[in-house]
C-alpha atoms as a PDB file:
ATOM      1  CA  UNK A   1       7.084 -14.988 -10.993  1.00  0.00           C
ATOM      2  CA  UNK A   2       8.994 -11.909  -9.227  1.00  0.00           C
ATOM      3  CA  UNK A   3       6.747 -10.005 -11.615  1.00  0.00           C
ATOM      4  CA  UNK A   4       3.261 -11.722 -10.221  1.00  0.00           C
ATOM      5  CA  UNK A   5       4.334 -10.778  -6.341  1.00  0.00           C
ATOM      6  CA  UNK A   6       5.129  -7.633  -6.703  1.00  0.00           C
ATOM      7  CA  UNK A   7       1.869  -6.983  -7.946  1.00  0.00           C
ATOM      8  CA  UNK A   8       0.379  -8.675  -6.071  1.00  0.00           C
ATOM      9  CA  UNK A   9       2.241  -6.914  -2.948  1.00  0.00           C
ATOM     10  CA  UNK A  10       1.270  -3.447  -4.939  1.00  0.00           C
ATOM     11  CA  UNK A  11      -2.932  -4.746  -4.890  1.00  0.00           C
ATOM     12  CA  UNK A  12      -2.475  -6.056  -1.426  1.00  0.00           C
ATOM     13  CA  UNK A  13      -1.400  -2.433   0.105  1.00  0.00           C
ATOM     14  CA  UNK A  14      -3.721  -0.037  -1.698  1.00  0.00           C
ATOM     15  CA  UNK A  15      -7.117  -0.977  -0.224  1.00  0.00           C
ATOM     16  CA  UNK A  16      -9.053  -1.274   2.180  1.00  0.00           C
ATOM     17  CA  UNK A  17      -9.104  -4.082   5.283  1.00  0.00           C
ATOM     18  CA  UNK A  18     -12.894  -4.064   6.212  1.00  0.00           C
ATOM     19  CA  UNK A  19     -11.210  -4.318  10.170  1.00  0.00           C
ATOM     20  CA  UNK A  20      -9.187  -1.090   9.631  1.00  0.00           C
ATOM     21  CA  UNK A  21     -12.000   1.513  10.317  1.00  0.00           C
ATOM     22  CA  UNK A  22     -10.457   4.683  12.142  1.00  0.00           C
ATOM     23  CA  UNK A  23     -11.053   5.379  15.470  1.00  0.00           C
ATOM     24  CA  UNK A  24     -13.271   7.879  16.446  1.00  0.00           C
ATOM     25  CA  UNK A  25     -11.303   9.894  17.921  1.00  0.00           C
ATOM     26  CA  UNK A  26      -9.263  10.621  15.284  1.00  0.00           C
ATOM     27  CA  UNK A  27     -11.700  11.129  12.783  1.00  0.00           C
ATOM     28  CA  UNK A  28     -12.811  14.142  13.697  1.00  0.00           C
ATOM     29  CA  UNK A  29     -14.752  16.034  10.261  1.00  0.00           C
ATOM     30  CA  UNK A  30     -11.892  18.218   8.242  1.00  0.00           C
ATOM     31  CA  UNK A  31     -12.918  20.572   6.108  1.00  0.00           C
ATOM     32  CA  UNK A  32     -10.483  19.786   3.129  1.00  0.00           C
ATOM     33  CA  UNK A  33     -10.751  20.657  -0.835  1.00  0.00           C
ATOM     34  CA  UNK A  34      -9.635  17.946  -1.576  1.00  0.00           C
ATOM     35  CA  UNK A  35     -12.000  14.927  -2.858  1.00  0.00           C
ATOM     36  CA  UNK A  36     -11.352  11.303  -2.331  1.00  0.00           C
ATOM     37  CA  UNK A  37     -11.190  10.811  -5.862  1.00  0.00           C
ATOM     38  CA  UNK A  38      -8.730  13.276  -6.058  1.00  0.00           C
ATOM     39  CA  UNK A  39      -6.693  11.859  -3.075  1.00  0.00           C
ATOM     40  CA  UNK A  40      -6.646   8.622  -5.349  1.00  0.00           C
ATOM     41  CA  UNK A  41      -5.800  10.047  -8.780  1.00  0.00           C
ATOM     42  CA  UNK A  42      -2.652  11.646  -6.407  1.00  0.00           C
ATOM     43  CA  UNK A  43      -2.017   7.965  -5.210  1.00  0.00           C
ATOM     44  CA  UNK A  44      -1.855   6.523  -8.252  1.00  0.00           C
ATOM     45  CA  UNK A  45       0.357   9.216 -10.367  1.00  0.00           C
ATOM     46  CA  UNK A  46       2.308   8.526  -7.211  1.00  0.00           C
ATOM     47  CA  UNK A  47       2.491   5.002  -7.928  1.00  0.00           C
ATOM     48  CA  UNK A  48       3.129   4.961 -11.650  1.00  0.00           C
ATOM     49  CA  UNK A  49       5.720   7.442 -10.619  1.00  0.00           C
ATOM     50  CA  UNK A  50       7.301   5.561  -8.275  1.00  0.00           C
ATOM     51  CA  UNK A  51       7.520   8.038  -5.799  1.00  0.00           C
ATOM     52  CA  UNK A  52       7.108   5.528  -2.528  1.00  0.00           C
ATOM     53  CA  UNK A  53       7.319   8.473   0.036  1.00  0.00           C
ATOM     54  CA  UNK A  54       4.557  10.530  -1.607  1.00  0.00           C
ATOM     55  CA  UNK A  55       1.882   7.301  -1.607  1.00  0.00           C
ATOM     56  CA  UNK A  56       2.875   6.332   1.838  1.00  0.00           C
ATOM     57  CA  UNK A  57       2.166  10.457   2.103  1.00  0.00           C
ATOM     58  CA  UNK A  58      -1.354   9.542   0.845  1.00  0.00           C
ATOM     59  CA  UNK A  59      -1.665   6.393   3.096  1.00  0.00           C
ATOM     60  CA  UNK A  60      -3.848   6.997   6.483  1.00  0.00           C
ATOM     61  CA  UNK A  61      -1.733   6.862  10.046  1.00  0.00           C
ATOM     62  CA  UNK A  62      -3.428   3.819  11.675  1.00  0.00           C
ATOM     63  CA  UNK A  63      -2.747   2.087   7.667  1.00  0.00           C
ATOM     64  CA  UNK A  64       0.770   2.171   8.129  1.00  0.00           C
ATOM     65  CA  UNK A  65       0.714   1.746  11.713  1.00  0.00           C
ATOM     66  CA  UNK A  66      -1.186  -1.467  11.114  1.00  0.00           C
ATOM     67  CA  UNK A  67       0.625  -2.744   8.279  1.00  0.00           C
ATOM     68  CA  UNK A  68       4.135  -2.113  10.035  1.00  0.00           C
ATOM     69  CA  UNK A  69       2.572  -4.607  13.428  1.00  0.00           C
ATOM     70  CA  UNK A  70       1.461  -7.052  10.882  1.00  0.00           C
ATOM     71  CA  UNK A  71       5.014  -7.219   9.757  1.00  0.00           C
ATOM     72  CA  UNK A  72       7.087  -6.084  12.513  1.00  0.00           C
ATOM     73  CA  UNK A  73       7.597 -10.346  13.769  1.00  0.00           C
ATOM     74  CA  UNK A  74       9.260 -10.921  10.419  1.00  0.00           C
ATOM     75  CA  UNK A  75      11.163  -7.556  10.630  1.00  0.00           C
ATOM     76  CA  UNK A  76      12.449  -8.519  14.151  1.00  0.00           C
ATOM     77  CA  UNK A  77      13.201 -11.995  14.185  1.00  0.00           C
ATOM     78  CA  UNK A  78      16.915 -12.811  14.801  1.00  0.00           C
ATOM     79  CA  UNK A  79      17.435 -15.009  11.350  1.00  0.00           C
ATOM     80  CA  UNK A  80      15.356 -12.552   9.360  1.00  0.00           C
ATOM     81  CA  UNK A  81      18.528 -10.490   7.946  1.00  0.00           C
ATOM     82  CA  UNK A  82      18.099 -11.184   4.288  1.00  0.00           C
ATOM     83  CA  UNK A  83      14.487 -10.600   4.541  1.00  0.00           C
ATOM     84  CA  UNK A  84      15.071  -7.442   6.202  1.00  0.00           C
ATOM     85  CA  UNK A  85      17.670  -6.071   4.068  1.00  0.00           C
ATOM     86  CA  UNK A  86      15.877  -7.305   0.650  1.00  0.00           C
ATOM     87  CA  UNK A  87      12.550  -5.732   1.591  1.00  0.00           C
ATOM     88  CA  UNK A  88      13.788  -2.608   3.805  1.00  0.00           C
ATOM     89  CA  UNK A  89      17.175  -2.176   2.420  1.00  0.00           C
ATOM     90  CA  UNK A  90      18.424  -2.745   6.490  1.00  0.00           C
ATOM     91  CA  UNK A  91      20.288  -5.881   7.669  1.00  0.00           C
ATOM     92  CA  UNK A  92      20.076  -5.165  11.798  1.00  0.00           C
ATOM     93  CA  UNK A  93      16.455  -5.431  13.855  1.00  0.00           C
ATOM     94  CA  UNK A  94      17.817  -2.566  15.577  1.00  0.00           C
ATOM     95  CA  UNK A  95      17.879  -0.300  11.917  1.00  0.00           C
ATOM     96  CA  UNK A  96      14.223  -2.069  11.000  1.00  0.00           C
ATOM     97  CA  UNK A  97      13.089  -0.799  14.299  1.00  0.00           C
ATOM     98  CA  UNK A  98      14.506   2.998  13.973  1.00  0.00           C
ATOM     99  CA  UNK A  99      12.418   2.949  10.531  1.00  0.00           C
ATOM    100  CA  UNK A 100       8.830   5.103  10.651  1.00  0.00           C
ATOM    101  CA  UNK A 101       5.640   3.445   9.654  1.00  0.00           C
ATOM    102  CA  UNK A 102       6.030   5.758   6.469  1.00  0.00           C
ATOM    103  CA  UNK A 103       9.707   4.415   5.839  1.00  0.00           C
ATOM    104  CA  UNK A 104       8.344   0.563   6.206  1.00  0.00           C
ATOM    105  CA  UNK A 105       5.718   1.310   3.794  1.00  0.00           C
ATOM    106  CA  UNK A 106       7.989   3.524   1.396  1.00  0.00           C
ATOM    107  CA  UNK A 107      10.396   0.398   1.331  1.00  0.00           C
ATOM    108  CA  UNK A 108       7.976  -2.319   0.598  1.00  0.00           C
ATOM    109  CA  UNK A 109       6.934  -0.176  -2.675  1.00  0.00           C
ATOM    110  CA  UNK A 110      10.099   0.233  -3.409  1.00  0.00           C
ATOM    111  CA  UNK A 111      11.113  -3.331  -3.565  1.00  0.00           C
ATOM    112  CA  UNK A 112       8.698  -3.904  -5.952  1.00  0.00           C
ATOM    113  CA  UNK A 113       9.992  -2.408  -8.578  1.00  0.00           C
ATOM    114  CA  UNK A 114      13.642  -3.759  -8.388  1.00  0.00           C
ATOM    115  CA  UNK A 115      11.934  -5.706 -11.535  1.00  0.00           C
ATOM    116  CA  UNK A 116      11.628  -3.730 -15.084  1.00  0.00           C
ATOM    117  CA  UNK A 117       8.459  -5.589 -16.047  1.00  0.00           C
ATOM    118  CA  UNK A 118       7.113  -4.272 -12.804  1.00  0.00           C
ATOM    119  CA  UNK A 119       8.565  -0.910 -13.177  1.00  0.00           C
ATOM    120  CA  UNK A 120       7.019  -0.562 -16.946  1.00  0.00           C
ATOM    121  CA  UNK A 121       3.318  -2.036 -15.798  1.00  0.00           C
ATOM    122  CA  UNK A 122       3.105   0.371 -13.500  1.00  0.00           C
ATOM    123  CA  UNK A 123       4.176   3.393 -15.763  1.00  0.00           C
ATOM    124  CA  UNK A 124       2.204   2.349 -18.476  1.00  0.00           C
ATOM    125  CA  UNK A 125      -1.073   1.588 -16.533  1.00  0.00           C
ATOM    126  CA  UNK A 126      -3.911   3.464 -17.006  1.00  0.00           C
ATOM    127  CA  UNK A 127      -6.708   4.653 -14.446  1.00  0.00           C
ATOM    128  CA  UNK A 128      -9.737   6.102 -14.768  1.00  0.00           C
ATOM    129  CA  UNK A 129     -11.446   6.913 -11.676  1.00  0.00           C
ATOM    130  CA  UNK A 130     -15.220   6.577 -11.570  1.00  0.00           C
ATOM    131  CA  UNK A 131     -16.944   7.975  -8.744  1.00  0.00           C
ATOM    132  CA  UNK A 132     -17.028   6.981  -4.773  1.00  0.00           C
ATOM    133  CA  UNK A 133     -19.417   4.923  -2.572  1.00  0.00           C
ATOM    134  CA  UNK A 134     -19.677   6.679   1.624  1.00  0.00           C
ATOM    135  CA  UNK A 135     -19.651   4.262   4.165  1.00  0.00           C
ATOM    136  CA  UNK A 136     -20.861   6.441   6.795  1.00  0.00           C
ATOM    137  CA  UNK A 137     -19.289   9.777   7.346  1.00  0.00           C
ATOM    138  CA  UNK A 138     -15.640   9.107   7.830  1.00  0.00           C
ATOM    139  CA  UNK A 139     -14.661   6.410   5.039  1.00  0.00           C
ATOM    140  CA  UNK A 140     -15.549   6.133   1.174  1.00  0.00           C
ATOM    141  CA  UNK A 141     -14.574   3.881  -1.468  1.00  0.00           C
ATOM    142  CA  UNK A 142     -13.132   5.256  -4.594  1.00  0.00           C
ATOM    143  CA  UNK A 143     -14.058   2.990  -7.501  1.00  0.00           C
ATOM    144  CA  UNK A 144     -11.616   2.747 -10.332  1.00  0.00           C
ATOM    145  CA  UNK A 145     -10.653   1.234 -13.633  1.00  0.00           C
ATOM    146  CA  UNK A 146      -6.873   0.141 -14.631  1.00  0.00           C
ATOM    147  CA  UNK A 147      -5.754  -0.756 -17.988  1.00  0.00           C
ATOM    148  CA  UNK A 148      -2.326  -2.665 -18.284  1.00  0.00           C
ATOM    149  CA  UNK A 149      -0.701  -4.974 -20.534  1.00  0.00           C
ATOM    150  CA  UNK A 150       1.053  -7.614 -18.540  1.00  0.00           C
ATOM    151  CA  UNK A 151       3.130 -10.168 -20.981  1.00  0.00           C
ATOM    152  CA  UNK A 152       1.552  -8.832 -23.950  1.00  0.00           C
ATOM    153  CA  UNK A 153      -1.896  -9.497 -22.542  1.00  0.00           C
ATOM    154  CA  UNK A 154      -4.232  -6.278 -22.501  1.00  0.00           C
ATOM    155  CA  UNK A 155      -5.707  -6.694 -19.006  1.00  0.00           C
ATOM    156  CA  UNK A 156      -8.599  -4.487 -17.398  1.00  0.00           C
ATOM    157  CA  UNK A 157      -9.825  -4.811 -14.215  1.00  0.00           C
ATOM    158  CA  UNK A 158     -12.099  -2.664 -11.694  1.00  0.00           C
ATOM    159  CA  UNK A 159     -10.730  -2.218  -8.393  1.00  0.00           C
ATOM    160  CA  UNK A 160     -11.465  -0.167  -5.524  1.00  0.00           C
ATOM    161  CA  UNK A 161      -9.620   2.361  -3.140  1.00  0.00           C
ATOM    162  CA  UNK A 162     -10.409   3.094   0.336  1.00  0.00           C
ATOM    163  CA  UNK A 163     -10.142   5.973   2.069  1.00  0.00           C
ATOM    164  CA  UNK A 164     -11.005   7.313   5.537  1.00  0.00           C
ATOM    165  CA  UNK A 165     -10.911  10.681   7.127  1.00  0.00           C
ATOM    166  CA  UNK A 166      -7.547  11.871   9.147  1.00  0.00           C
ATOM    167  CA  UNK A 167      -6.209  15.043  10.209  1.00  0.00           C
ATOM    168  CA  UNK A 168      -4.746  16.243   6.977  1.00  0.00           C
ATOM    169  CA  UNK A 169      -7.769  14.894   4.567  1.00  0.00           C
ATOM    170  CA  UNK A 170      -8.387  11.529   3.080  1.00  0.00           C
ATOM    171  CA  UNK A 171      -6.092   9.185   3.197  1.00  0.00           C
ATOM    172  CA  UNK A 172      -5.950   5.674   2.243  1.00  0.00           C
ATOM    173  CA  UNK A 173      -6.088   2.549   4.216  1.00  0.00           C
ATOM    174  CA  UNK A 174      -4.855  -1.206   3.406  1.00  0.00           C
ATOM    175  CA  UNK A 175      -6.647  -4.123   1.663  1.00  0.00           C
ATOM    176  CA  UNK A 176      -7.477  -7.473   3.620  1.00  0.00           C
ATOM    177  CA  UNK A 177      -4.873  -9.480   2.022  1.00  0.00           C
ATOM    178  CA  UNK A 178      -2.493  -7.649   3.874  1.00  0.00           C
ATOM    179  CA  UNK A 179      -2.233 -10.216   6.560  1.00  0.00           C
ATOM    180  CA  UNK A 180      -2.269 -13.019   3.863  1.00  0.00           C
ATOM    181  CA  UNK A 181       1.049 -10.885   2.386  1.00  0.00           C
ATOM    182  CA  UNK A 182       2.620 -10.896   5.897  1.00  0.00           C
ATOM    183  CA  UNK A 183       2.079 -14.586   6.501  1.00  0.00           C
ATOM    184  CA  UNK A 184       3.517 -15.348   3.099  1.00  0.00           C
ATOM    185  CA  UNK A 185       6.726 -13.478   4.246  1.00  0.00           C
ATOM    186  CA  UNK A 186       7.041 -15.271   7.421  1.00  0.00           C
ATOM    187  CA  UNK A 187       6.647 -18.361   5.517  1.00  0.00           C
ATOM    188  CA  UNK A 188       9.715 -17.182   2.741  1.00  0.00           C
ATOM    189  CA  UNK A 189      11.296 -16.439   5.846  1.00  0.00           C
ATOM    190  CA  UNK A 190      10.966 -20.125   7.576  1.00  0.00           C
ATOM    191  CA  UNK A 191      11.755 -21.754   4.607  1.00  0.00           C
ATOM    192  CA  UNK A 192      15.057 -20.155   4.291  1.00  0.00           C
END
C-alpha cells in the first residue's frame, strides 16, 4: 500500500495543474538551448536517480511556491509533528517554516522512496519521450512513455509533463491532483 502512495505522490507532483499558468510577468521569452523535452529527460534521470534537489532544480518557481501553500496548513498545524517530521524530516512548525519551497519539494520526493519497491520502480523505469504539444508561447506539454514492472506486472502507460517558461528555461509545473494529495494529508493528519 506504502508502495501505491508513493507513486501516486511521485504522478501527482510531476505535471501540470491546468490553474498553474505563469504569470506574465515572469514569463518573459528566454532564449535557452535547452528543449522541453530535454528539460524532461533531465527530470526524469533525476528521478530514477533519486536526486530530489536536482528535480525540484527542474521544477518552475510559482510550482513549488504553490505546492508548498497547498501544504503549508498541514505543515503548520500544532498536532501535525509526526506528519511533519515523516514527510520533511522536521518535528517543529518553526523548522517546516525555515524550509525553501525547493527543500519542501526535495523532502516530499524523498519520502517516497523510504520504500525499496519504490526505490527499484523508479530505477528500473523506462521513458521514452515523444515529442511536445505548445499551449501558447510560454507553456508546452512534453508527452512521454514509461515502462515499469510493478509486482511482477509489466505496466506501460503514457503520461504527460508540463512545462512553462521561467527565468532560467523550462521548468516544470505540478499536476491537478496536487490538491487532492494535500487534502489526503490533512485527512492522515485528522485521523491521527
Amino acid at each position: 500500500m506504502r508502495t501505491c502512495i508513493a507513486v501516486l505522490l511521485l504522478v501527482a507532483l510531476t505535471a501540470r495543474d491546468p490553474q498553474a499558468q505563469a504569470t506574465p510577468a515572469q514569463t518573459a521569452p528566454v532564449q535557452t538551448a535547452e528543449t522541453p523535452e530535454q528539460v524532461t529527460q533531465r527530470f526524469v534521470a533525476a528521478m530514477r536517480a533519486a536526486d530530489w534537489n536536482g528535480m525540484a532544480s527542474l521544477m518552475h518557481q510559482n510550482a513549488l511556491k504553490e505546492m508548498r501553500q497547498l501544504l503549508s496548513g498541514v505543515f503548520e498545524a500544532p498536532n501535525a509533528g509526526p506528519i511533519r517530521q515523516q514527510l520533511l524530516g522536521v518535528s517543529t512548525v518553526q523548522q517546516a517554516q525555515a524550509l525553501s519551497d525547493t527543500a519542501v519539494f526535495a523532502s516530499l520526493m524523498r519520502m517516497t522512496t523510504q520504500d525499496a519497491d519504490v526505490a527499484e520502480l523508479l530505477r528500473s523505469a523506462k521513458v521514452e519521450v515523444l515529442g511536445h504539444v505548445n499551449e501558447g508561447a510560454d507553456t508546452v506539454h512534453v508527452v512521454y512513455r514509461m515502462a515499469m514492472t510493478i509486482n511482477g506486472i509489466p505496466i506501460r502507460k503514457m503520461d504527460v509533463m508540463s512545462l512553462a517558461r521561467s527565468p532560467v528555461g523550462w521548468r516544470g509545473l505540478l499536476k491537478g491532483d496536487v490538491t487532492a494529495l494535500a487534502a489526503g494529508i490533512r485527512a492522515a493528519m485528522q485521523s491521527q
